[in-house]
Protein backbone atom coordinates (compact mmCIF):
# COMPACT_ATOMS: atom_id res chain seq x y z
CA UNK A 1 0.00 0.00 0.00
CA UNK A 2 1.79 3.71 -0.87
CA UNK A 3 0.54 5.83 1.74
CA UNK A 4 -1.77 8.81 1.63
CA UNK A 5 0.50 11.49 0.59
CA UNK A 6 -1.30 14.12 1.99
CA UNK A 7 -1.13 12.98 5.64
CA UNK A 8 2.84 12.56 5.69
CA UNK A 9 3.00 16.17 4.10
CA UNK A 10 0.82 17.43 6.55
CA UNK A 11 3.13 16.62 9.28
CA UNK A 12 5.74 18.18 7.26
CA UNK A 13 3.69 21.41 7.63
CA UNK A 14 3.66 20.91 11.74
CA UNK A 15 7.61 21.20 11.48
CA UNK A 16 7.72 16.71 11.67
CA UNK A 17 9.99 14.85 9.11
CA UNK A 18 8.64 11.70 8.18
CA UNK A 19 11.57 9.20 7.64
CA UNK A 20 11.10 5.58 6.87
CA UNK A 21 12.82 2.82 8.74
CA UNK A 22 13.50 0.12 6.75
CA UNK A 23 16.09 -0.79 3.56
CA UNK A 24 16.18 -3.48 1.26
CA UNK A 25 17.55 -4.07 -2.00
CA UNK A 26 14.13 -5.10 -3.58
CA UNK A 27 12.40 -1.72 -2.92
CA UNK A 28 15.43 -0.27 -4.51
CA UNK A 29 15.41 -2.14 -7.79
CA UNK A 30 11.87 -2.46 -7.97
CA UNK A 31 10.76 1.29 -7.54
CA UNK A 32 8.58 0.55 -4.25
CA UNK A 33 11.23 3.23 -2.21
CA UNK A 34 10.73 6.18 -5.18
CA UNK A 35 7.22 5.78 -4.56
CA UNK A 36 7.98 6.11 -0.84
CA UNK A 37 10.01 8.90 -1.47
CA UNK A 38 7.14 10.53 -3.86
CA UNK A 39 4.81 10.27 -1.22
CA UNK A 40 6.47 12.10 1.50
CA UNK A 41 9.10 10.05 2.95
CA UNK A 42 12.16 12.63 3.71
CA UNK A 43 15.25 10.19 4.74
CA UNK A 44 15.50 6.44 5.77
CA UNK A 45 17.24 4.78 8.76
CA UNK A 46 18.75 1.17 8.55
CA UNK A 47 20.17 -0.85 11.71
CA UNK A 48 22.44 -3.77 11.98
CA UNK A 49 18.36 -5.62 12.11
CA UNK A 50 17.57 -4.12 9.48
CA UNK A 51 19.91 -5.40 7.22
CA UNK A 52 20.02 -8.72 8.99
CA UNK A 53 16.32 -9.69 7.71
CA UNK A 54 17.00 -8.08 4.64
CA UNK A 55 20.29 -10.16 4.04
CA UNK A 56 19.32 -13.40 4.93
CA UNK A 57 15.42 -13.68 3.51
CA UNK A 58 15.26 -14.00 -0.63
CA UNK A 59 18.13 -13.83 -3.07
CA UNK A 60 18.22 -10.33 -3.88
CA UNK A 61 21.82 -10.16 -2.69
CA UNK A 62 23.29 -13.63 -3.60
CA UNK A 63 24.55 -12.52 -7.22
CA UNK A 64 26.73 -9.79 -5.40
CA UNK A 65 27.59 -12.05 -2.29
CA UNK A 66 29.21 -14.31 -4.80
CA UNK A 67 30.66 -12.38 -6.77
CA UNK A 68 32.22 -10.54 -3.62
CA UNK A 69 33.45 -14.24 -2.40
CA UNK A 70 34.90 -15.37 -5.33
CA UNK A 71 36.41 -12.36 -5.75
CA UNK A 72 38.38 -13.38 -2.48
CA UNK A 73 36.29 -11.23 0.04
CA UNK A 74 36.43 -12.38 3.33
CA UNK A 75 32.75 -12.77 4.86
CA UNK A 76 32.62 -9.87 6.71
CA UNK A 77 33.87 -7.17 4.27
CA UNK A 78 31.35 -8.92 1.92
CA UNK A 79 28.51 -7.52 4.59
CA UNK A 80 30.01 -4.20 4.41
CA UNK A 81 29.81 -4.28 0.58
CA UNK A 82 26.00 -5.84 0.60
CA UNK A 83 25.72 -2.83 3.02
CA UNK A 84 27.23 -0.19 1.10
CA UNK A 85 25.72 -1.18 -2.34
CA UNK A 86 22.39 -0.45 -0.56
CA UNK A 87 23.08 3.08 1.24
CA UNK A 88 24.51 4.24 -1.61
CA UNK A 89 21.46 3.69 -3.96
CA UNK A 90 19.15 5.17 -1.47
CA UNK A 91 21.68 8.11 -1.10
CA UNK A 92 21.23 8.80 -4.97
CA UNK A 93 17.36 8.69 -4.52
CA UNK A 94 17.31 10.89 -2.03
CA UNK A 95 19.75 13.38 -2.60
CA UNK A 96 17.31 15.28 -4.23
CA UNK A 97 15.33 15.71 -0.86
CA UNK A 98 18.52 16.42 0.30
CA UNK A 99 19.04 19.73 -2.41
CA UNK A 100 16.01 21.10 -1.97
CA UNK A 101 15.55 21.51 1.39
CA UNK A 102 18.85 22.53 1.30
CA UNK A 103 20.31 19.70 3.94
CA UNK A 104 17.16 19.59 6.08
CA UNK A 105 15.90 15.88 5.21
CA UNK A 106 17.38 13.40 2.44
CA UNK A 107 19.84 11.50 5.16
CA UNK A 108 20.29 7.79 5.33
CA UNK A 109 21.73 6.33 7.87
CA UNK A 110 24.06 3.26 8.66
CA UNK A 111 25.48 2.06 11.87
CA UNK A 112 28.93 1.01 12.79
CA UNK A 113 29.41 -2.75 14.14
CA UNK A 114 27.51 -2.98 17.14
CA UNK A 115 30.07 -5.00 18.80
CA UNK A 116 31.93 -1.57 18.57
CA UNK A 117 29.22 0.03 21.01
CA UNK A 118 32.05 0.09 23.91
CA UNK A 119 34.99 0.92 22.38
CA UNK A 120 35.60 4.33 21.79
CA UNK A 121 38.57 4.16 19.57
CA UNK A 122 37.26 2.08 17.37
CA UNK A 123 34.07 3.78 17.12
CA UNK A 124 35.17 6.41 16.17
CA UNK A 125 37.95 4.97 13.04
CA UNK A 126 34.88 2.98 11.95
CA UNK A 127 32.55 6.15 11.54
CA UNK A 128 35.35 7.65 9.90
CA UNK A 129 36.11 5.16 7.88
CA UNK A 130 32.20 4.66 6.53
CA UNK A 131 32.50 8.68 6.05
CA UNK A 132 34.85 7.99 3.50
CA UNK A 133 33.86 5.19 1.93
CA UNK A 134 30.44 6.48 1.41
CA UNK A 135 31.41 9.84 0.60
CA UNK A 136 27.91 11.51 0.01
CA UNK A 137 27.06 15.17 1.91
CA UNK A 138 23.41 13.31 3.23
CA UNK A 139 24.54 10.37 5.26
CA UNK A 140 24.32 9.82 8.82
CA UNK A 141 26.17 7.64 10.44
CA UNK A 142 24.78 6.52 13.70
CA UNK A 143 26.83 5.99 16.78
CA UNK A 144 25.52 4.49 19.62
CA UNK A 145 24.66 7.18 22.92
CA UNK A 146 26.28 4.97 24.90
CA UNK A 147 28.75 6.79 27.57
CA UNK A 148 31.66 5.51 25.09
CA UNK A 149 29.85 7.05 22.32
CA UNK A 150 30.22 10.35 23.28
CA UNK A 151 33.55 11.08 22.70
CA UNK A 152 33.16 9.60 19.31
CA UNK A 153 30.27 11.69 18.48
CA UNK A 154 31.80 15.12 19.74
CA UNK A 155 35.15 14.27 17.62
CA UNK A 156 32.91 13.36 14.23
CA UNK A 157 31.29 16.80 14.54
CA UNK A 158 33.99 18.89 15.38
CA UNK A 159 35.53 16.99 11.91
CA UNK A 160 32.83 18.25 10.19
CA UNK A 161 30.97 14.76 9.76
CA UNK A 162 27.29 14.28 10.08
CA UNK A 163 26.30 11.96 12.91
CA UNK A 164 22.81 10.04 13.84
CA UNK A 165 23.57 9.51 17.73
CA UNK A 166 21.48 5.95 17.81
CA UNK A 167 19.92 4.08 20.93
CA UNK A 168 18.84 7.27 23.29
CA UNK A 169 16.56 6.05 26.18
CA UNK A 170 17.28 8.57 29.03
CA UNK A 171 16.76 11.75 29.58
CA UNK A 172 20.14 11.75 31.38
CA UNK A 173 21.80 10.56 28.62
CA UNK A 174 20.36 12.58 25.90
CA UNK A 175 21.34 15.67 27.63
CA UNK A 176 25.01 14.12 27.56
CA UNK A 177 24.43 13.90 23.68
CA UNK A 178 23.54 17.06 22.99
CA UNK A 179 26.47 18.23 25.02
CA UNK A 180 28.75 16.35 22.67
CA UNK A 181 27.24 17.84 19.64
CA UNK A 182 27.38 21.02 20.93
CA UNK A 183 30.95 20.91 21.63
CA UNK A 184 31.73 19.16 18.70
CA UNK A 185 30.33 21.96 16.74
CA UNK A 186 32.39 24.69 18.71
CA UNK A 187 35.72 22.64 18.20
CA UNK A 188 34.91 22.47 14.42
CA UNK A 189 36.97 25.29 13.17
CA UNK A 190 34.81 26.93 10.09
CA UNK A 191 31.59 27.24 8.76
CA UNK A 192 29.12 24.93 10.50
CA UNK A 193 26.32 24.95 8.09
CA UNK A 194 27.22 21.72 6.08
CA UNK A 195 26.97 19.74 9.72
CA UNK A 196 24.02 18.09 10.84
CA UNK A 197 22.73 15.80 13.04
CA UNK A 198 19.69 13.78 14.91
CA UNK A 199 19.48 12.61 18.38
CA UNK A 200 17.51 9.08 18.06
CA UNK A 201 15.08 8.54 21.25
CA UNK A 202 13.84 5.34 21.64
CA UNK A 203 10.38 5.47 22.24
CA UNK A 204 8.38 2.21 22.63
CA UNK A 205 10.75 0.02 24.38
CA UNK A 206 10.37 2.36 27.02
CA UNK A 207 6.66 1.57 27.92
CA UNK A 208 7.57 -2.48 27.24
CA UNK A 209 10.30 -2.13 29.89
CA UNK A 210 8.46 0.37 32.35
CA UNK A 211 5.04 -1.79 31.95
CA UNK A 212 7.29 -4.91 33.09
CA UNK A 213 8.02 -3.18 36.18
CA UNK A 214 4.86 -1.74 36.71
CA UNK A 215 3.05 -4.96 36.46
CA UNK A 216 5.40 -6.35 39.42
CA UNK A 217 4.80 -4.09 41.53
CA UNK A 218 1.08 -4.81 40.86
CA UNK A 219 -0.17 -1.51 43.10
CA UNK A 220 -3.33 0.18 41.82
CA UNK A 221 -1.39 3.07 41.33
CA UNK A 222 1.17 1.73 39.46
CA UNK A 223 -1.42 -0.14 37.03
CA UNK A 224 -2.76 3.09 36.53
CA UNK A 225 0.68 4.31 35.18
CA UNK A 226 1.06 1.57 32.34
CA UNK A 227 1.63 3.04 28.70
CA UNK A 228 2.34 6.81 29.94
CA UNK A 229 6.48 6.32 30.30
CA UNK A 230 7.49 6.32 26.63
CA UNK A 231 5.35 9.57 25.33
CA UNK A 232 5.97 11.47 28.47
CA UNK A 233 9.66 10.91 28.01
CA UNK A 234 9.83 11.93 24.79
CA UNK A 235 7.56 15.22 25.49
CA UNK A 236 9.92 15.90 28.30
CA UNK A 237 13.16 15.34 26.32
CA UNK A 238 11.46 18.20 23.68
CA UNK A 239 11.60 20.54 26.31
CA UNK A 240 15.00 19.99 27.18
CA UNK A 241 16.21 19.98 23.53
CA UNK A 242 14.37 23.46 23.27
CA UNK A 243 15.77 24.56 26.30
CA UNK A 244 19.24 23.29 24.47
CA UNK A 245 19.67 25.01 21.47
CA UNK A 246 18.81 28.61 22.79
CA UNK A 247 20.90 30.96 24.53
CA UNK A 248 23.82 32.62 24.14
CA UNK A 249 25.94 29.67 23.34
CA UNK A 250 23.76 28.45 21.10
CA UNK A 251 22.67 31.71 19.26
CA UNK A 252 27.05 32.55 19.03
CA UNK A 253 26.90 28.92 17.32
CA UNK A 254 23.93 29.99 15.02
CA UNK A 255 25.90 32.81 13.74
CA UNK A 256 28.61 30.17 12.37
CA UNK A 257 25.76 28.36 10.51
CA UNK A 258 24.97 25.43 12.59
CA UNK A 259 21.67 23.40 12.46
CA UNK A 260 20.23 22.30 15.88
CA UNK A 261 20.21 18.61 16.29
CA UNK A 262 16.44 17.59 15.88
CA UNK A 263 14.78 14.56 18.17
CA UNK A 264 14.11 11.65 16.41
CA UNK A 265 11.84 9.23 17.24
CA UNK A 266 12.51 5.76 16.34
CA UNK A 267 11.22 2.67 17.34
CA UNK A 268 7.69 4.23 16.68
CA UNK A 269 6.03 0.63 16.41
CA UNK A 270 3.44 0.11 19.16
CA UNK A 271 4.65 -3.41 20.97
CA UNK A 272 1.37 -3.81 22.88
CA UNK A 273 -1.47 -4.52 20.90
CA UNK A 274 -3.58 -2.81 24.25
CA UNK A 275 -2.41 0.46 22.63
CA UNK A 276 -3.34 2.67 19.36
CA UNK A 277 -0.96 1.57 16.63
CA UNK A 278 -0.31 5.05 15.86
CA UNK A 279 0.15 6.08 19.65
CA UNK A 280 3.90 6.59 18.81
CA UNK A 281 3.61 9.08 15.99
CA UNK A 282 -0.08 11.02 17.20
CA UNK A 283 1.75 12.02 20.74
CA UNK A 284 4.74 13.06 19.09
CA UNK A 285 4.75 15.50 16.54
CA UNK A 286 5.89 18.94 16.90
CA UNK A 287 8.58 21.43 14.98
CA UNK A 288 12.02 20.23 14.05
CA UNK A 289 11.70 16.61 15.12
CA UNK A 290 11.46 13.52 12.73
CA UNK A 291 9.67 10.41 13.12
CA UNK A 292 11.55 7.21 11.61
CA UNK A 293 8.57 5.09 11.03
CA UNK A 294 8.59 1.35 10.09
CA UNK A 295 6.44 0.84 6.54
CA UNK A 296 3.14 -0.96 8.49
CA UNK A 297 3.21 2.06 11.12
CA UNK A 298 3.17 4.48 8.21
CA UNK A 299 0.44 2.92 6.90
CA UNK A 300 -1.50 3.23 10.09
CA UNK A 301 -1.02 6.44 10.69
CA UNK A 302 -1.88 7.53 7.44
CA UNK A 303 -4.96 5.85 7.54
CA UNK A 304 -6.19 6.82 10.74
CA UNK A 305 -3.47 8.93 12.47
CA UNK A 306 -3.96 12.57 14.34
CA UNK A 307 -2.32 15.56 12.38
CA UNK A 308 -2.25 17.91 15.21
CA UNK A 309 0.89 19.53 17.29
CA UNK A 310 1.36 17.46 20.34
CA UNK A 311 5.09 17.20 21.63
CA UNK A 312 4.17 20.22 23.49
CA UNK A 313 0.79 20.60 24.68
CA UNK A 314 1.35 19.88 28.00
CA UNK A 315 4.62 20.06 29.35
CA UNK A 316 4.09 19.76 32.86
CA UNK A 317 1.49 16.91 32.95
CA UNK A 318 4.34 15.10 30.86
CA UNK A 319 7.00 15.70 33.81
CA UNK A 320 4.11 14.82 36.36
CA UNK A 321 3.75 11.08 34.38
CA UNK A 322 7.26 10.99 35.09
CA UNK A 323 7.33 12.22 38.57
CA UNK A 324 4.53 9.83 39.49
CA UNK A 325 6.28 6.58 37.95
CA UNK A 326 9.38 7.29 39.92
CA UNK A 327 6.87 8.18 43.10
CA UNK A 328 5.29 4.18 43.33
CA UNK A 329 8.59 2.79 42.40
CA UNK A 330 10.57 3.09 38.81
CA UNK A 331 13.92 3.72 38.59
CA UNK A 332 14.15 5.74 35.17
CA UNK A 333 17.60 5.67 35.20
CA UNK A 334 17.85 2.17 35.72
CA UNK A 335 15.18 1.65 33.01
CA UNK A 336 17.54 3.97 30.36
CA UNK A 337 20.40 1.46 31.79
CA UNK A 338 18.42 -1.93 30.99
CA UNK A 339 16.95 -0.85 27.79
CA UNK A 340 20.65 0.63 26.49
CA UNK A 341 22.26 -2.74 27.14
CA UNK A 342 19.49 -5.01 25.80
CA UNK A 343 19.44 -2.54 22.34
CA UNK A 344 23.33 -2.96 22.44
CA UNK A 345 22.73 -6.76 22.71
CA UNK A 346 20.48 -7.24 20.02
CA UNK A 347 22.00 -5.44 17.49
CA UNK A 348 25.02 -7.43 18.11
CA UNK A 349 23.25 -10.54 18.41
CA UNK A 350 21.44 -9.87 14.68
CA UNK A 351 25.02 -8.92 13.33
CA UNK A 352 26.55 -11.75 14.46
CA UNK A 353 23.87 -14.22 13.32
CA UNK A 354 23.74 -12.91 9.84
CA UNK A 355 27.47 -12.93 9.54
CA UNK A 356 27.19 -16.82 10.68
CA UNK A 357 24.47 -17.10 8.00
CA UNK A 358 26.82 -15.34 5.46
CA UNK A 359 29.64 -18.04 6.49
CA UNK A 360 27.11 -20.96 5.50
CA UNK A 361 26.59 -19.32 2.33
CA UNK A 362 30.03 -19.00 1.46
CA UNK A 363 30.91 -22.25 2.37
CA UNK A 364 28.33 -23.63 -0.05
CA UNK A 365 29.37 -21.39 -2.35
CA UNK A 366 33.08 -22.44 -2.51
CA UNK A 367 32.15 -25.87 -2.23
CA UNK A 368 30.19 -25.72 -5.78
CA UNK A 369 32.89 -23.85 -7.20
């Protein structure tokens, strides 16, 4: 189904960027992302997931998987070149998006190995080094907002290197991002309009973890509570991000050309069937923020969705859901903890089962030959 057009361009007129968050090679060769892009779509996130059912369902990629092997490619570098074959056809589509809204929307974004989520060193050589492989002016690459993450992230923006700060789940920690790309941005030592960047909030992992804990405590007034953690976070994190890029520091960064670092909320899926399936996106929208929206939620919203401004309607009944969770019991920080190791986990744990899959493959592959 190619959503309704008209409601992804009217969140475009409430200040939202809708960005779709999925990538395979099939919608590439077949058309289906144009028509994405024709409808609305600004920009398109990918994640070591992602590309892991991408990868390993169909044979889209086998011709260029063996021609990578036999060309004496070892497995891994093969990923990177399934990978990079793919980013760098939806760069070209949406480069256009890129031009004319001259470097607003039209990113795509790829990760570095998630196994890399700890290691600040090599973090940051491997987002350098997929800066210049895939030299294009409209991709992100996404570093995990992990605490060994931020030095990463501060160092690609002072070098003048667009960053998608991936895995956000506290408010703690997203003020620590922000930080970085703040003082990135000051280090950086000439014009700062060419730099850009998005601050990825997790959104509905939040309630799944927070409902878990809720339910064990099993109070009425914790019940009660169930489903409000993940949209008051992400109302409350708006207010800091607007509180952020004002000021003095900000407005002596301004006159160098720099571009605030929008929210973005990803993992917009509703888990819980108890909830609206477009509770993610209706409760979010608001200027300069994007929504990275997987193809079935897009579809929902655009069929039944809210179009109104929301992110900041009610500021302090947002900090009050907060205030009340940690009042019968959640630890918020401890939740932001939990969820940043289990996102860490599975994004390793889908990288390393594709490459394993990949190794089968190439096995059989030099076996026939």
């Amino acid at each position: 189904m190619t959503p309704d057009r008209s409601a992804l361009r009217a969140l475009l007129e409430l200040g939202q960027s809708p960005w779709l968050d999925n990538l395979r090679r099939g919608w590439l060769t077949s058309g289906e992302l144009a028509g994405w892009v024709d409808a609305g779509i600004r920009g398109l996130t990918s994640n070591p997931s992602i590309f892991q059912k991408a990868i390993s369902t169909g044979t889209d990629y086998d011709d260029q998987f063996g021609d990578l092997i036999s060309g004496g490619s070892a497995v891994e570098d093969a990923y990177w070149g399934l990978v990079t074959s793919d980013i760098e056809g939806a760069l070209r589509l949406l480069r256009p998006v890129y031009d004319s809204s001259e470097g607003r929307d039209g990113f795509v974004s790829v990760e570095v190995a998630p196994e890399l989520a700890r290691d600040s060193a090599a973090t940051e050589s491997a987002a350098r080094h997929l800066h210049t492989t895939i030299d294009a002016p409209n991709l992100y690459v996404k570093i995990p907002g992990t605490a060994e993450g931020l030095a990463p992230i501060q160092t690609m923006i002072a070098e003048g290197r667009s960053i998608n700060v991936t895995l956000i789940f506290s408010i703690e920690r997203y003020g620590e991002v922000m930080e970085a790309y703040l003082a990135g941005l000051e280090q950086h030592p000439g014009d700062l309009s060419r730099i850009s960047s998005v601050a990825s909030f997790f959104i509905s992992r939040v309630d799944t973890e927070v409902d878990r804990r809720l339910e064990a405590l099993g109070t009425d007034a914790a019940l009660a509570l169930r489903g409000t953690a993940a949209v008051a976070q992400g109302q409350v994190a708006y207010q800091r991000f607007r509180a952020t890029f004002s000021g003095p520091r900000w407005e002596a960064l301004v006159a160098r050309g720099a571009r605030v670092q929008r929210p973005l909320w990803a993992s917009t899926s509703t888990k819980n069937p108890a909830y609206a399936d477009t509770l993610y996106v209706d409760r979010l929208i608001g200027p300069d923020t994007v929504n990275t929206m997987p193809e079935d939620t897009i579809d929902a919203f655009c069929h039944h969705g809210t179009v109104t401004r929301t992110i900041d309607a009610d500021p302090a009944a947002a900090q009050a859901d907060l205030d009340a969770l940690v009042e019968v019991g959640v630890d918020l920080d401890d939740v932001g903890r939990t969820l940043e190791d289990q996102g860490v986990a599975a994004f390793s744990k889908s990288f390393d089962e594709l490459i394993a899959a990949l190794e089968t493959k190439a096995s059989e592959l030099r076996a026939a030959g």
